[in-house]
PDB file of N, CA and C in Angstrom:
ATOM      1  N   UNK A   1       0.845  -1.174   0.000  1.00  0.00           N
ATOM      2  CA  UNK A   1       0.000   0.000   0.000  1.00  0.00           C
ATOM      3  C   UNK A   1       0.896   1.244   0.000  1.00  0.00           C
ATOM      4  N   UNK A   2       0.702   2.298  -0.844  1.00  0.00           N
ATOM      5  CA  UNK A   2       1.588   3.443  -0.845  1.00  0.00           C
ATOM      6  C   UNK A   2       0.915   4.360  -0.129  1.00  0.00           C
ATOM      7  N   UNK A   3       1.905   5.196   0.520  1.00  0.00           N
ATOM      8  CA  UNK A   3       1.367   6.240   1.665  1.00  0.00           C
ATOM      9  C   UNK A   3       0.299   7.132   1.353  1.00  0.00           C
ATOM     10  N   UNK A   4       0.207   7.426   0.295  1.00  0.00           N
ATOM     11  CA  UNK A   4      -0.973   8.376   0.198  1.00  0.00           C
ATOM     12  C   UNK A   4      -2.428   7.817   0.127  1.00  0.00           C
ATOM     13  N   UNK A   5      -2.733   6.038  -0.046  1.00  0.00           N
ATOM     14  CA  UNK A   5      -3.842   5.290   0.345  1.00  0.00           C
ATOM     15  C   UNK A   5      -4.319   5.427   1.423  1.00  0.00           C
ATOM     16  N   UNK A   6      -3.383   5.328   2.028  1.00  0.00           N
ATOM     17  CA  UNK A   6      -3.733   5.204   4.006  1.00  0.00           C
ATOM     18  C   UNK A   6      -4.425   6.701   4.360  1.00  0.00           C
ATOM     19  N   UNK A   7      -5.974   6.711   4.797  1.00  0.00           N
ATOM     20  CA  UNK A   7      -7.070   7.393   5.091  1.00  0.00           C
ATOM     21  C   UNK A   7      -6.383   7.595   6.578  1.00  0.00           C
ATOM     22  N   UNK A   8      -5.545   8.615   7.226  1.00  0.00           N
ATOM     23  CA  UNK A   8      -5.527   8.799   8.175  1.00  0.00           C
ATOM     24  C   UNK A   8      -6.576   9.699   9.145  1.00  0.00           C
ATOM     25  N   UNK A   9      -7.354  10.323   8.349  1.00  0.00           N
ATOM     26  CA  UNK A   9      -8.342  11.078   9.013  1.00  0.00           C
ATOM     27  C   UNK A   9      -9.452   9.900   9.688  1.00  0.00           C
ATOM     28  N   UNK A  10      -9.143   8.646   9.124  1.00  0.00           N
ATOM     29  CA  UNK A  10     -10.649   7.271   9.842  1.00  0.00           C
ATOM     30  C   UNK A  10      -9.346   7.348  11.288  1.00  0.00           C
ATOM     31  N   UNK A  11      -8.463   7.629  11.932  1.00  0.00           N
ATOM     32  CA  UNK A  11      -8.034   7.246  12.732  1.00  0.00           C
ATOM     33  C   UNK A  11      -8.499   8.022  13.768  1.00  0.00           C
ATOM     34  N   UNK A  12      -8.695   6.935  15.109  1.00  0.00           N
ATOM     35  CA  UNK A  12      -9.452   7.992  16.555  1.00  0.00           C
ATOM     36  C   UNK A  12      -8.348   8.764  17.313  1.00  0.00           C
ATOM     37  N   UNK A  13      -9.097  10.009  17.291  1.00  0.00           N
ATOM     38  CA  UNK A  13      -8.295  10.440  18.117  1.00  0.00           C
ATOM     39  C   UNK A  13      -8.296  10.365  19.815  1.00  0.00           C
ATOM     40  N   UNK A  14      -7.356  10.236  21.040  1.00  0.00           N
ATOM     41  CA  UNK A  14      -7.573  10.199  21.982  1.00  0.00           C
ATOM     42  C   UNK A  14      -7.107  11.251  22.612  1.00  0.00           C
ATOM     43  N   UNK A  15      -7.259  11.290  24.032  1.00  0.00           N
ATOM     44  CA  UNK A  15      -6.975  12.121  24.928  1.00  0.00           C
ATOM     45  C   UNK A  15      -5.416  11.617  25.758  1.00  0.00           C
ATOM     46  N   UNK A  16      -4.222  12.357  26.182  1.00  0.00           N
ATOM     47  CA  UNK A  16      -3.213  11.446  27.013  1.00  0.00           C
ATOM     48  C   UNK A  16      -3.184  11.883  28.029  1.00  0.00           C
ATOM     49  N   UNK A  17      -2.537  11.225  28.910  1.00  0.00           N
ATOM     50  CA  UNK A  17      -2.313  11.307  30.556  1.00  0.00           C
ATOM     51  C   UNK A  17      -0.192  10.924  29.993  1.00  0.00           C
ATOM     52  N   UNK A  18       0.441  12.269  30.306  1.00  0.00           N
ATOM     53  CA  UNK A  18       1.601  12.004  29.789  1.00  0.00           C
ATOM     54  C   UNK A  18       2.514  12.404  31.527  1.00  0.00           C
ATOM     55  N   UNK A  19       3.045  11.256  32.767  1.00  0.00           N
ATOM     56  CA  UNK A  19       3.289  11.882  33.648  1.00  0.00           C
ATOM     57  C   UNK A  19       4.872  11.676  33.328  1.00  0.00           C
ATOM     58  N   UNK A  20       5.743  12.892  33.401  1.00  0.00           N
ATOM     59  CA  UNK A  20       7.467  12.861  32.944  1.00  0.00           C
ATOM     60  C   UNK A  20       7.647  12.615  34.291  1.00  0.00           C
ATOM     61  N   UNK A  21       8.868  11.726  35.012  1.00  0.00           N
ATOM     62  CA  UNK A  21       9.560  11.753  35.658  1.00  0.00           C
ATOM     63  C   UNK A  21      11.303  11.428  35.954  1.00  0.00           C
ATOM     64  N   UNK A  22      11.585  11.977  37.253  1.00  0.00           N
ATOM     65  CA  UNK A  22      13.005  12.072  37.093  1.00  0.00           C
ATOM     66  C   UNK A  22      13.689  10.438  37.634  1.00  0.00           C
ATOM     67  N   UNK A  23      14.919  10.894  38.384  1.00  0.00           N
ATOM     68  CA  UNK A  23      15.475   9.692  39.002  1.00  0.00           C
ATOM     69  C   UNK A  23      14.541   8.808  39.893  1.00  0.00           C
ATOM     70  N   UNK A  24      14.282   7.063  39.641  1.00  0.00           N
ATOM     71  CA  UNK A  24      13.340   6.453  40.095  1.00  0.00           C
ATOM     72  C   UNK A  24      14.434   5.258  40.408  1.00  0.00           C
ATOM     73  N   UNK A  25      13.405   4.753  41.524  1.00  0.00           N
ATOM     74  CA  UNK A  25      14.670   3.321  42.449  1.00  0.00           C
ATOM     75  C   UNK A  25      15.036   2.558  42.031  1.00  0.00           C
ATOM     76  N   UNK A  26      14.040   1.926  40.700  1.00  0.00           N
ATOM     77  CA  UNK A  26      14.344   0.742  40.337  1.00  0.00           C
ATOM     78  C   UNK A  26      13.515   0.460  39.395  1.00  0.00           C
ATOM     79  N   UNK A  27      13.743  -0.513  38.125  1.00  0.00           N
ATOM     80  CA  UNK A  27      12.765  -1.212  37.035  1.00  0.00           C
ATOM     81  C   UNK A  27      11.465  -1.475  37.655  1.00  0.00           C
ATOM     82  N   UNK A  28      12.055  -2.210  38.740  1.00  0.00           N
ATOM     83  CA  UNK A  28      10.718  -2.799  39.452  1.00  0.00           C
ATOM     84  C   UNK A  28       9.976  -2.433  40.114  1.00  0.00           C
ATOM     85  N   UNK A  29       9.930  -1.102  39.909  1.00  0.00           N
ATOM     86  CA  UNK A  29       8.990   0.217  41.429  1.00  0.00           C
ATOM     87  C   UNK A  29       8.194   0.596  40.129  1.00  0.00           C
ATOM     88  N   UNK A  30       8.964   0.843  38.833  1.00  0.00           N
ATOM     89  CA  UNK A  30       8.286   1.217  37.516  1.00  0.00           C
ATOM     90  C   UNK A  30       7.085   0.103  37.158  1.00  0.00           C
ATOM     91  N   UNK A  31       7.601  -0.767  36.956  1.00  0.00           N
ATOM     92  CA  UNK A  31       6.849  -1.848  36.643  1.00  0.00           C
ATOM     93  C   UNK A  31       5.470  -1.838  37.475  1.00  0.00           C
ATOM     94  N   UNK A  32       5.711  -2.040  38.831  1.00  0.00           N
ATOM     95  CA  UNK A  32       4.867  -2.250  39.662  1.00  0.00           C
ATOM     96  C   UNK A  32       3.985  -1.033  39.645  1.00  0.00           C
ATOM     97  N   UNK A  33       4.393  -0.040  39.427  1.00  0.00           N
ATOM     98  CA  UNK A  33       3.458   0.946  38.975  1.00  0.00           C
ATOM     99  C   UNK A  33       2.570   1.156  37.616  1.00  0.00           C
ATOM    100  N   UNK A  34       3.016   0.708  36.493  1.00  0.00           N
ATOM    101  CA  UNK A  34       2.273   0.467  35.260  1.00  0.00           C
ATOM    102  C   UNK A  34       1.188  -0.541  35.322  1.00  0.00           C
ATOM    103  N   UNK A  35       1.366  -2.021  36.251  1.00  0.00           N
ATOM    104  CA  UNK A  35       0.866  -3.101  36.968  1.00  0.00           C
ATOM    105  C   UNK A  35      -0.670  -2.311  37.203  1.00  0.00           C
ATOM    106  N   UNK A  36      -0.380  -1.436  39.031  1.00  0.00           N
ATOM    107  CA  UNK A  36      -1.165  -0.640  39.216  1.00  0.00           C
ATOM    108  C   UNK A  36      -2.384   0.086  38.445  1.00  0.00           C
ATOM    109  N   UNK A  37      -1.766   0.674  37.789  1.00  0.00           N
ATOM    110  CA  UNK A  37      -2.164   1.647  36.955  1.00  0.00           C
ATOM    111  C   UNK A  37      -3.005   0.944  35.676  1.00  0.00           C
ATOM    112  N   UNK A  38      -2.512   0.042  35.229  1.00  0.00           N
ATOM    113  CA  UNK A  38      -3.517  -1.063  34.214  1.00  0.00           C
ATOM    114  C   UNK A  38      -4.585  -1.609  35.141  1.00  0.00           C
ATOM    115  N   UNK A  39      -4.733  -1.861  36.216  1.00  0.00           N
ATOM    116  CA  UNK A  39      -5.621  -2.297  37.364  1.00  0.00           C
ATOM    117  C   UNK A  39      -7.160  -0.776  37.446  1.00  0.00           C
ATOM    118  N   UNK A  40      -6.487   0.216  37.792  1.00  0.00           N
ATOM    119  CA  UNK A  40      -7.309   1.086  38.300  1.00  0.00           C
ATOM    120  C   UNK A  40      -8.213   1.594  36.996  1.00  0.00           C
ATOM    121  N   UNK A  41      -7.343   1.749  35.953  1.00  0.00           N
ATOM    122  CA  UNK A  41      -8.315   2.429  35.179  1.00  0.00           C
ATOM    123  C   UNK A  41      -9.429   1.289  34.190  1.00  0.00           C
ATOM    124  N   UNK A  42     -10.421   1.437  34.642  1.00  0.00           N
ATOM    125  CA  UNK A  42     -11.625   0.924  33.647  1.00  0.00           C
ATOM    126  C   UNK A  42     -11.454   0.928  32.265  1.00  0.00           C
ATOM    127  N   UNK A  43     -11.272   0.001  31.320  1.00  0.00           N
ATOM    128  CA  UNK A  43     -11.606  -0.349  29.843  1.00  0.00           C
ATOM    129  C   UNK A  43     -12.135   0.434  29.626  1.00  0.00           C
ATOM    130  N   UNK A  44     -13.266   0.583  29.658  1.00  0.00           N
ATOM    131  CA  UNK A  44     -14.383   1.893  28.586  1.00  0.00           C
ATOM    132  C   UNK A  44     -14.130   3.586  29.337  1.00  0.00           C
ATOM    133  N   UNK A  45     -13.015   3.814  30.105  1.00  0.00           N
ATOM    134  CA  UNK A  45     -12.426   4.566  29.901  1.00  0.00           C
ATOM    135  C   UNK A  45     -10.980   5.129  28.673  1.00  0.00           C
ATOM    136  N   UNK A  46      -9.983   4.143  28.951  1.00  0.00           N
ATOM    137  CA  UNK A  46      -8.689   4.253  28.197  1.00  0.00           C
ATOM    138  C   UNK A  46      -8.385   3.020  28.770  1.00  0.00           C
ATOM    139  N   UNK A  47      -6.711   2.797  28.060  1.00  0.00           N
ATOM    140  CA  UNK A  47      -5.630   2.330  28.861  1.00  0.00           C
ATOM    141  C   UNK A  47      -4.303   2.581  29.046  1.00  0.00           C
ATOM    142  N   UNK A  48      -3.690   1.954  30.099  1.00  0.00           N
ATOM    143  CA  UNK A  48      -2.171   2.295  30.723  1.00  0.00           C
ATOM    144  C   UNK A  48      -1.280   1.815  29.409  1.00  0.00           C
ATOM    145  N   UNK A  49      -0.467   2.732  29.052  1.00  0.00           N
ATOM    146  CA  UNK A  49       0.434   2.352  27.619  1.00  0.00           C
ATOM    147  C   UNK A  49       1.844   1.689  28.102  1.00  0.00           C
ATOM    148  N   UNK A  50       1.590   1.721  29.425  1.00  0.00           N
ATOM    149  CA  UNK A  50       3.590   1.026  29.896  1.00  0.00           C
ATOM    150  C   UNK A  50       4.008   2.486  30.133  1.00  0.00           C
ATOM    151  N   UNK A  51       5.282   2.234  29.887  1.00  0.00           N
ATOM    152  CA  UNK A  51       6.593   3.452  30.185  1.00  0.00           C
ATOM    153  C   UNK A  51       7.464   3.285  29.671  1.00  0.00           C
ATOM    154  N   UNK A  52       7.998   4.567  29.505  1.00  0.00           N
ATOM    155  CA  UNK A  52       9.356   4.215  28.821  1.00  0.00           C
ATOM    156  C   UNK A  52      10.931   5.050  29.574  1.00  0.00           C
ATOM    157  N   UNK A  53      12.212   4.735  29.829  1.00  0.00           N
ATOM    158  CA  UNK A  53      12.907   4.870  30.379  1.00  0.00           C
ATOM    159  C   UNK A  53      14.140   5.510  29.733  1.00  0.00           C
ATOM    160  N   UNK A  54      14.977   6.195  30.466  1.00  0.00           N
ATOM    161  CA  UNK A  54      16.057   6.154  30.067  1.00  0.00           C
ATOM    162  C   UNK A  54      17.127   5.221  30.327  1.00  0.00           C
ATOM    163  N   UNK A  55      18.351   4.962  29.287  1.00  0.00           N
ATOM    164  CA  UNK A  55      19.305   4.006  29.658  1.00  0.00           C
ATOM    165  C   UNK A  55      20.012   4.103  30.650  1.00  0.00           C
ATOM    166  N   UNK A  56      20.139   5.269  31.224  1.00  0.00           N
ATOM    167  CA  UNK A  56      20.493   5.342  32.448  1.00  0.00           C
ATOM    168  C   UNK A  56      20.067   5.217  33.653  1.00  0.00           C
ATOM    169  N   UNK A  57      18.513   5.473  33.999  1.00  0.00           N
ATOM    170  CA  UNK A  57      17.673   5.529  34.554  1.00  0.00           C
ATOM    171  C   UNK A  57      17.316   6.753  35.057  1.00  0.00           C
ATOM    172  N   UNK A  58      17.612   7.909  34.385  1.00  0.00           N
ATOM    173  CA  UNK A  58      17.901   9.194  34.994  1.00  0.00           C
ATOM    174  C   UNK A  58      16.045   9.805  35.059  1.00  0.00           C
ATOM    175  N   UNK A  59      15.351   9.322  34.353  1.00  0.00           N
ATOM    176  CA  UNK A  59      13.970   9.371  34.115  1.00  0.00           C
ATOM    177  C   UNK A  59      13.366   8.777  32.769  1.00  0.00           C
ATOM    178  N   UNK A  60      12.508   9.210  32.811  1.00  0.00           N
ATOM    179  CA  UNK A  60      10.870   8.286  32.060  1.00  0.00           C
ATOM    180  C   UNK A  60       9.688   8.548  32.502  1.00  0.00           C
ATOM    181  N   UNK A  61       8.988   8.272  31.475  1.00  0.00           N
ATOM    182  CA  UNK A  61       7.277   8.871  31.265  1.00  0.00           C
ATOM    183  C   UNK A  61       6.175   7.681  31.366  1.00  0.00           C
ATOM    184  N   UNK A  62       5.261   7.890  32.007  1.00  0.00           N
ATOM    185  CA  UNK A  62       4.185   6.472  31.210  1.00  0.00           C
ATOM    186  C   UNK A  62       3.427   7.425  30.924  1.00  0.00           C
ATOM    187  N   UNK A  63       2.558   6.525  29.919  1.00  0.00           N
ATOM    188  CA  UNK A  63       1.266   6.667  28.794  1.00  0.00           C
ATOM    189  C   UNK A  63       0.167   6.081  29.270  1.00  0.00           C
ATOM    190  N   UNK A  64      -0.843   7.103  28.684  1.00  0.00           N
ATOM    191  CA  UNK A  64      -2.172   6.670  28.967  1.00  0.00           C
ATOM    192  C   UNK A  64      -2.998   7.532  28.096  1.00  0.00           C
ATOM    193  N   UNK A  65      -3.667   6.182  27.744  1.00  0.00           N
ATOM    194  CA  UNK A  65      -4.680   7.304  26.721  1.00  0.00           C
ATOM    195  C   UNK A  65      -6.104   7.006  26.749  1.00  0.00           C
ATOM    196  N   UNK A  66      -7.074   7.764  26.380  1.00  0.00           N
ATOM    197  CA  UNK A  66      -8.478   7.062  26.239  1.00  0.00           C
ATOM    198  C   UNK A  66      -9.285   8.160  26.010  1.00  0.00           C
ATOM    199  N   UNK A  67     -10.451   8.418  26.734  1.00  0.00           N
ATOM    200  CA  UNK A  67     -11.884   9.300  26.007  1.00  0.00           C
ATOM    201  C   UNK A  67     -11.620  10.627  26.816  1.00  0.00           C
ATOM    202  N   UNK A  68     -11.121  10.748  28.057  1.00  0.00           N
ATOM    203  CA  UNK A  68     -11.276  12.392  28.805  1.00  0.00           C
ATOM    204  C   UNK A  68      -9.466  12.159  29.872  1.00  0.00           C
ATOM    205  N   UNK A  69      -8.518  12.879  29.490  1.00  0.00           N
ATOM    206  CA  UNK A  69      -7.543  13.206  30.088  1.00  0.00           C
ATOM    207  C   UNK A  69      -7.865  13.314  31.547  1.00  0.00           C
ATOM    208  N   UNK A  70      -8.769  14.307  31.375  1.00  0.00           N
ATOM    209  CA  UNK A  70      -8.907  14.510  33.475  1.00  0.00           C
ATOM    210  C   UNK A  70      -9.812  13.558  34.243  1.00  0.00           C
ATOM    211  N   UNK A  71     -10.607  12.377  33.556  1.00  0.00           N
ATOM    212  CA  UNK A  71     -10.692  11.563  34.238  1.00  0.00           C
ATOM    213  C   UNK A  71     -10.035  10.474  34.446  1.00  0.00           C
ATOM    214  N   UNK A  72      -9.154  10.155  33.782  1.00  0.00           N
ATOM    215  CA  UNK A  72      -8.148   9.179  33.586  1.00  0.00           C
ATOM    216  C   UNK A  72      -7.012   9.767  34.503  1.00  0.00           C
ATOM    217  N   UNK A  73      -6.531  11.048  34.372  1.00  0.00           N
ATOM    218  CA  UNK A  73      -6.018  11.395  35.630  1.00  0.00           C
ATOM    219  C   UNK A  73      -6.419  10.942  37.197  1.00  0.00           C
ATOM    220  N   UNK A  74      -7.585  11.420  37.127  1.00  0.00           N
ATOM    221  CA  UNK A  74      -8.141  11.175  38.657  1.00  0.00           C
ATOM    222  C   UNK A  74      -8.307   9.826  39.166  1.00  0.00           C
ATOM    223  N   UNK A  75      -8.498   8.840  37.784  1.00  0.00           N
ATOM    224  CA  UNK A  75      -8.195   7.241  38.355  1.00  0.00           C
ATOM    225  C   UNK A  75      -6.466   7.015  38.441  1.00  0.00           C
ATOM    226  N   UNK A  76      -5.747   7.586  37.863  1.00  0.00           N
ATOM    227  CA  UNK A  76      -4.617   7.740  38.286  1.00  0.00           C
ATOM    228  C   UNK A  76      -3.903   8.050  39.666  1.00  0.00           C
ATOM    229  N   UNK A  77      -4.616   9.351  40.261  1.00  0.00           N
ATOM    230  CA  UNK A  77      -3.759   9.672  41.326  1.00  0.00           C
ATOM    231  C   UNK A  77      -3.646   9.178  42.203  1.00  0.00           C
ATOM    232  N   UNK A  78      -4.296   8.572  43.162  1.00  0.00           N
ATOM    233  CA  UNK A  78      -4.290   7.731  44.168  1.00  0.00           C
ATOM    234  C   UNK A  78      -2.953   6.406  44.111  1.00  0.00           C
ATOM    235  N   UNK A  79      -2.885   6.258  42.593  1.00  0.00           N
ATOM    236  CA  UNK A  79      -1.498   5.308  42.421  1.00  0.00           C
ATOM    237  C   UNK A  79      -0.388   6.296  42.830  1.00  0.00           C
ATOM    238  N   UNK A  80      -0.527   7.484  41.879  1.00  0.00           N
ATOM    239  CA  UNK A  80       0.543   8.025  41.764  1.00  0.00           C
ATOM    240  C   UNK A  80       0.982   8.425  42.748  1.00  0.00           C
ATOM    241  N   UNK A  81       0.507   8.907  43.896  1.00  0.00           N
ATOM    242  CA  UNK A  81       0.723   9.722  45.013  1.00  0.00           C
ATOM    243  C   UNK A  81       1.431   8.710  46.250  1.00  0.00           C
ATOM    244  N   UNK A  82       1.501   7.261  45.541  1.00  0.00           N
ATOM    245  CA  UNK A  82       1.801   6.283  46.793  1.00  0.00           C
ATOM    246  C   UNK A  82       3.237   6.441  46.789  1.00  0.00           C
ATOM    247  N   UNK A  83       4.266   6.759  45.523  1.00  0.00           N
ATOM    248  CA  UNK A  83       5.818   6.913  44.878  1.00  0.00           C
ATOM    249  C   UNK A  83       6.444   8.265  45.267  1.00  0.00           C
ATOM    250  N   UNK A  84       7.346   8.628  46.503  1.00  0.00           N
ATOM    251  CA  UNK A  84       7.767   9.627  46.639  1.00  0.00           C
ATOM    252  C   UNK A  84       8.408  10.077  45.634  1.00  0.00           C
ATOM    253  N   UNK A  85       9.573   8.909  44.222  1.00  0.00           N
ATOM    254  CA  UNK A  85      10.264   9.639  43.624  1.00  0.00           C
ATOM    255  C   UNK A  85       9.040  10.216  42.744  1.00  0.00           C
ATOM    256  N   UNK A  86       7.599  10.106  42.381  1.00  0.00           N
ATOM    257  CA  UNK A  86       7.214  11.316  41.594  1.00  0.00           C
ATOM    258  C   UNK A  86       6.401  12.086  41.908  1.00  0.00           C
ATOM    259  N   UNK A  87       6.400  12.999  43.077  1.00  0.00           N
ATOM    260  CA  UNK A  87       6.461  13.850  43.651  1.00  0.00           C
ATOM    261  C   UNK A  87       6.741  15.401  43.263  1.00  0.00           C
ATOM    262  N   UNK A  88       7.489  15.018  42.077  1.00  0.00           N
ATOM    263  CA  UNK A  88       8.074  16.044  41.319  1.00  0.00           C
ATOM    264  C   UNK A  88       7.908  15.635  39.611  1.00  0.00           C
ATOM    265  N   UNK A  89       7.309  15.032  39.803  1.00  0.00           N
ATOM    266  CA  UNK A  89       6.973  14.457  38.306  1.00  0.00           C
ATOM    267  C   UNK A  89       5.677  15.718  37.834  1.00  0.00           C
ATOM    268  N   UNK A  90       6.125  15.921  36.258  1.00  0.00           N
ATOM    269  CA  UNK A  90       5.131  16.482  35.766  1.00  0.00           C
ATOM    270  C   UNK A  90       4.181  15.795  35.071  1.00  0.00           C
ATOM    271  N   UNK A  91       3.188  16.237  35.086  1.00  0.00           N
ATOM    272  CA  UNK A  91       1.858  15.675  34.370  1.00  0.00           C
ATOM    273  C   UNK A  91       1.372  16.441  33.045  1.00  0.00           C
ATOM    274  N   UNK A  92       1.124  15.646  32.134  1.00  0.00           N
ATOM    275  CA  UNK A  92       0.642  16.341  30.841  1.00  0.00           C
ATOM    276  C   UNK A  92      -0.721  15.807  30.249  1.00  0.00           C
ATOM    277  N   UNK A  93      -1.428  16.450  29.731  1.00  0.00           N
ATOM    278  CA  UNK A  93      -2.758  16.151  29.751  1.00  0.00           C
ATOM    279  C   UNK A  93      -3.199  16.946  28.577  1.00  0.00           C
ATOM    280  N   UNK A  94      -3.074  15.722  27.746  1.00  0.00           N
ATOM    281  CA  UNK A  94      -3.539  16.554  26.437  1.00  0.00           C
ATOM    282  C   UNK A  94      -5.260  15.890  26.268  1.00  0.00           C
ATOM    283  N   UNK A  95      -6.087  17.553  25.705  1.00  0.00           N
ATOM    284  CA  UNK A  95      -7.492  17.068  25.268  1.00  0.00           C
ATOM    285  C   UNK A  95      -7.392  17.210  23.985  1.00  0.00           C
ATOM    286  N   UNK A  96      -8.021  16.240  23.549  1.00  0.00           N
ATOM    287  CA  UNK A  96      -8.480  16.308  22.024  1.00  0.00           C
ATOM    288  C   UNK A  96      -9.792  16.703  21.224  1.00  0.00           C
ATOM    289  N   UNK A  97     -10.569  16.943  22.504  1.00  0.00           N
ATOM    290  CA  UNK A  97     -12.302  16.705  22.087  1.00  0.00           C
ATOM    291  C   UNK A  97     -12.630  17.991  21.126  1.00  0.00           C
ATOM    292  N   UNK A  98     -13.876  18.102  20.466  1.00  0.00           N
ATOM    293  CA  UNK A  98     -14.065  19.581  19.650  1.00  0.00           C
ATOM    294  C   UNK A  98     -13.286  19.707  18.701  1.00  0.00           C
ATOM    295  N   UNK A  99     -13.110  20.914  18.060  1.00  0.00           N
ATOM    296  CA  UNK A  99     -12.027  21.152  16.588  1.00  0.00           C
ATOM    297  C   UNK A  99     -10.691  21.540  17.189  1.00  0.00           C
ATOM    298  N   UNK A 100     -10.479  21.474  18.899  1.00  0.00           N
ATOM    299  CA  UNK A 100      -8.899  22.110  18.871  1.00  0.00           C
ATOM    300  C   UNK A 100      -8.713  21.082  20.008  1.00  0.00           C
ATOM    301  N   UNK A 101      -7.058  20.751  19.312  1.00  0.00           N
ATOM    302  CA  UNK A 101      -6.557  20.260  20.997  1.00  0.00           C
ATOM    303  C   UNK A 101      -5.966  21.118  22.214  1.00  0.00           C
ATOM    304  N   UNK A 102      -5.951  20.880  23.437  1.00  0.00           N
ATOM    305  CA  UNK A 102      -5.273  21.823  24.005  1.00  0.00           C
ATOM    306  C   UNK A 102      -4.814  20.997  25.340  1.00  0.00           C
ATOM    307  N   UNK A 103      -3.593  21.478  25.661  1.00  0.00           N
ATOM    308  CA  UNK A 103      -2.770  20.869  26.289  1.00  0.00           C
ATOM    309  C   UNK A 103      -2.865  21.385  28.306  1.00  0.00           C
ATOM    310  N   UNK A 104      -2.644  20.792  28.925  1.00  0.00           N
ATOM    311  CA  UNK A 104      -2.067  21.475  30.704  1.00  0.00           C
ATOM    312  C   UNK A 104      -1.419  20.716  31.250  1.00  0.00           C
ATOM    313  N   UNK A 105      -0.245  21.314  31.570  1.00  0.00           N
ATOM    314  CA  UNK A 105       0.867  20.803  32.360  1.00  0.00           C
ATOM    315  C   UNK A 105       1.025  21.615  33.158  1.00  0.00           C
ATOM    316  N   UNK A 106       1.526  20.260  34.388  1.00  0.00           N
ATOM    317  CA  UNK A 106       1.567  21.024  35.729  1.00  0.00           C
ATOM    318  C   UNK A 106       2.646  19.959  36.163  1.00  0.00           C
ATOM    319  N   UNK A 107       3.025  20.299  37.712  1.00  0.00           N
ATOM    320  CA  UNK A 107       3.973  19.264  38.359  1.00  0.00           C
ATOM    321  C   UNK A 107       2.563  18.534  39.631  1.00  0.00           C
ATOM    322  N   UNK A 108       3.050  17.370  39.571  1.00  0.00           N
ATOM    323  CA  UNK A 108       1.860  16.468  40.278  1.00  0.00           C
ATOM    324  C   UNK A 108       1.993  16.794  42.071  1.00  0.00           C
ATOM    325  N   UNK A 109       3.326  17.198  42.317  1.00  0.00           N
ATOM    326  CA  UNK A 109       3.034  17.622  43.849  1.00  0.00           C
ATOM    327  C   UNK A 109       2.131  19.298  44.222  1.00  0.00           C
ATOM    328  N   UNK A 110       1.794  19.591  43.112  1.00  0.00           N
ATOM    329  CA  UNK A 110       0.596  20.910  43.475  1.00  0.00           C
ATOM    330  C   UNK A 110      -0.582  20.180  43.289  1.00  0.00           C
ATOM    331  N   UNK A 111      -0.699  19.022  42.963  1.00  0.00           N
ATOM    332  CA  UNK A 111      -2.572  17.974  43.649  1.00  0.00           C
ATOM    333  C   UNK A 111      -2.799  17.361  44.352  1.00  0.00           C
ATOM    334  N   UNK A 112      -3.706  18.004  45.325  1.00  0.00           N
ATOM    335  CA  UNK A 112      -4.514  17.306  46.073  1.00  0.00           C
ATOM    336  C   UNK A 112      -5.662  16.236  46.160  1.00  0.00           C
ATOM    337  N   UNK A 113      -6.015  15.393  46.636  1.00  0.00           N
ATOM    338  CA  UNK A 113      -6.660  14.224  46.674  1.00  0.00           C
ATOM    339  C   UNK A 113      -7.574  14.685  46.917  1.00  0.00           C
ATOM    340  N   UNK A 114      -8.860  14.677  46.120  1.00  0.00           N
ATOM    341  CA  UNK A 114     -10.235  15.577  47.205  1.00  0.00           C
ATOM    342  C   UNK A 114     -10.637  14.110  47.598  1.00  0.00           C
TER     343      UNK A 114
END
């Protein structure tokens, strides 16, 4: 198939939950958190995309995507808030809904748990 066949406009668009973080303890604090995080959030919301790392371990991001950024956040935090190293992790939250996307980033230790 040559590139200009492929109908990319039939493709869905979603919403992400993008949280960056810095120096973390171990593979396995990561892991166990993506684990988590595939647990909490409901199917017919989105899902947890994994993470990805640096070779050093100096930081890394996980993914999440699905129908509304800020509710997928909020099934998020309660994980997130259990990991002192992301504490300082930023959160990105892109919407897609309507004719524009628009983005908010913040650092996750300015949220509170209502």
């Amino acid at each position: 198939m040559k590139i200009n066949e492929l109908n990319f406009k039939q493709v869905e668009k979603q919403d992400s939950v993008i949280i960056e973080f810095g120096k973390f303890d171990s593979l396995e604090v990561v892991q166990e958190i993506d684990a988590k995080l595939m647990r909490v959030i409901p199917l017919e919301l989105g899902n947890h995309d994994m993470h990805e790392i640096a070779l050093d371990d100096s930081h890394g991001r996980f993914f999440t995507y699905g129908k509304n950024a800020e509710k997928l956040f909020k099934c998020m935090l309660p994980v997130l808030k259990q990991y002192d190293f992301l504490k300082e992790a930023t959160v990105h939250l892109n919407f897609t809904g309507g004719d524009k996307e628009r983005d908010i980033d913040f650092k996750l230790s300015s949220v509170t748990a209502d």
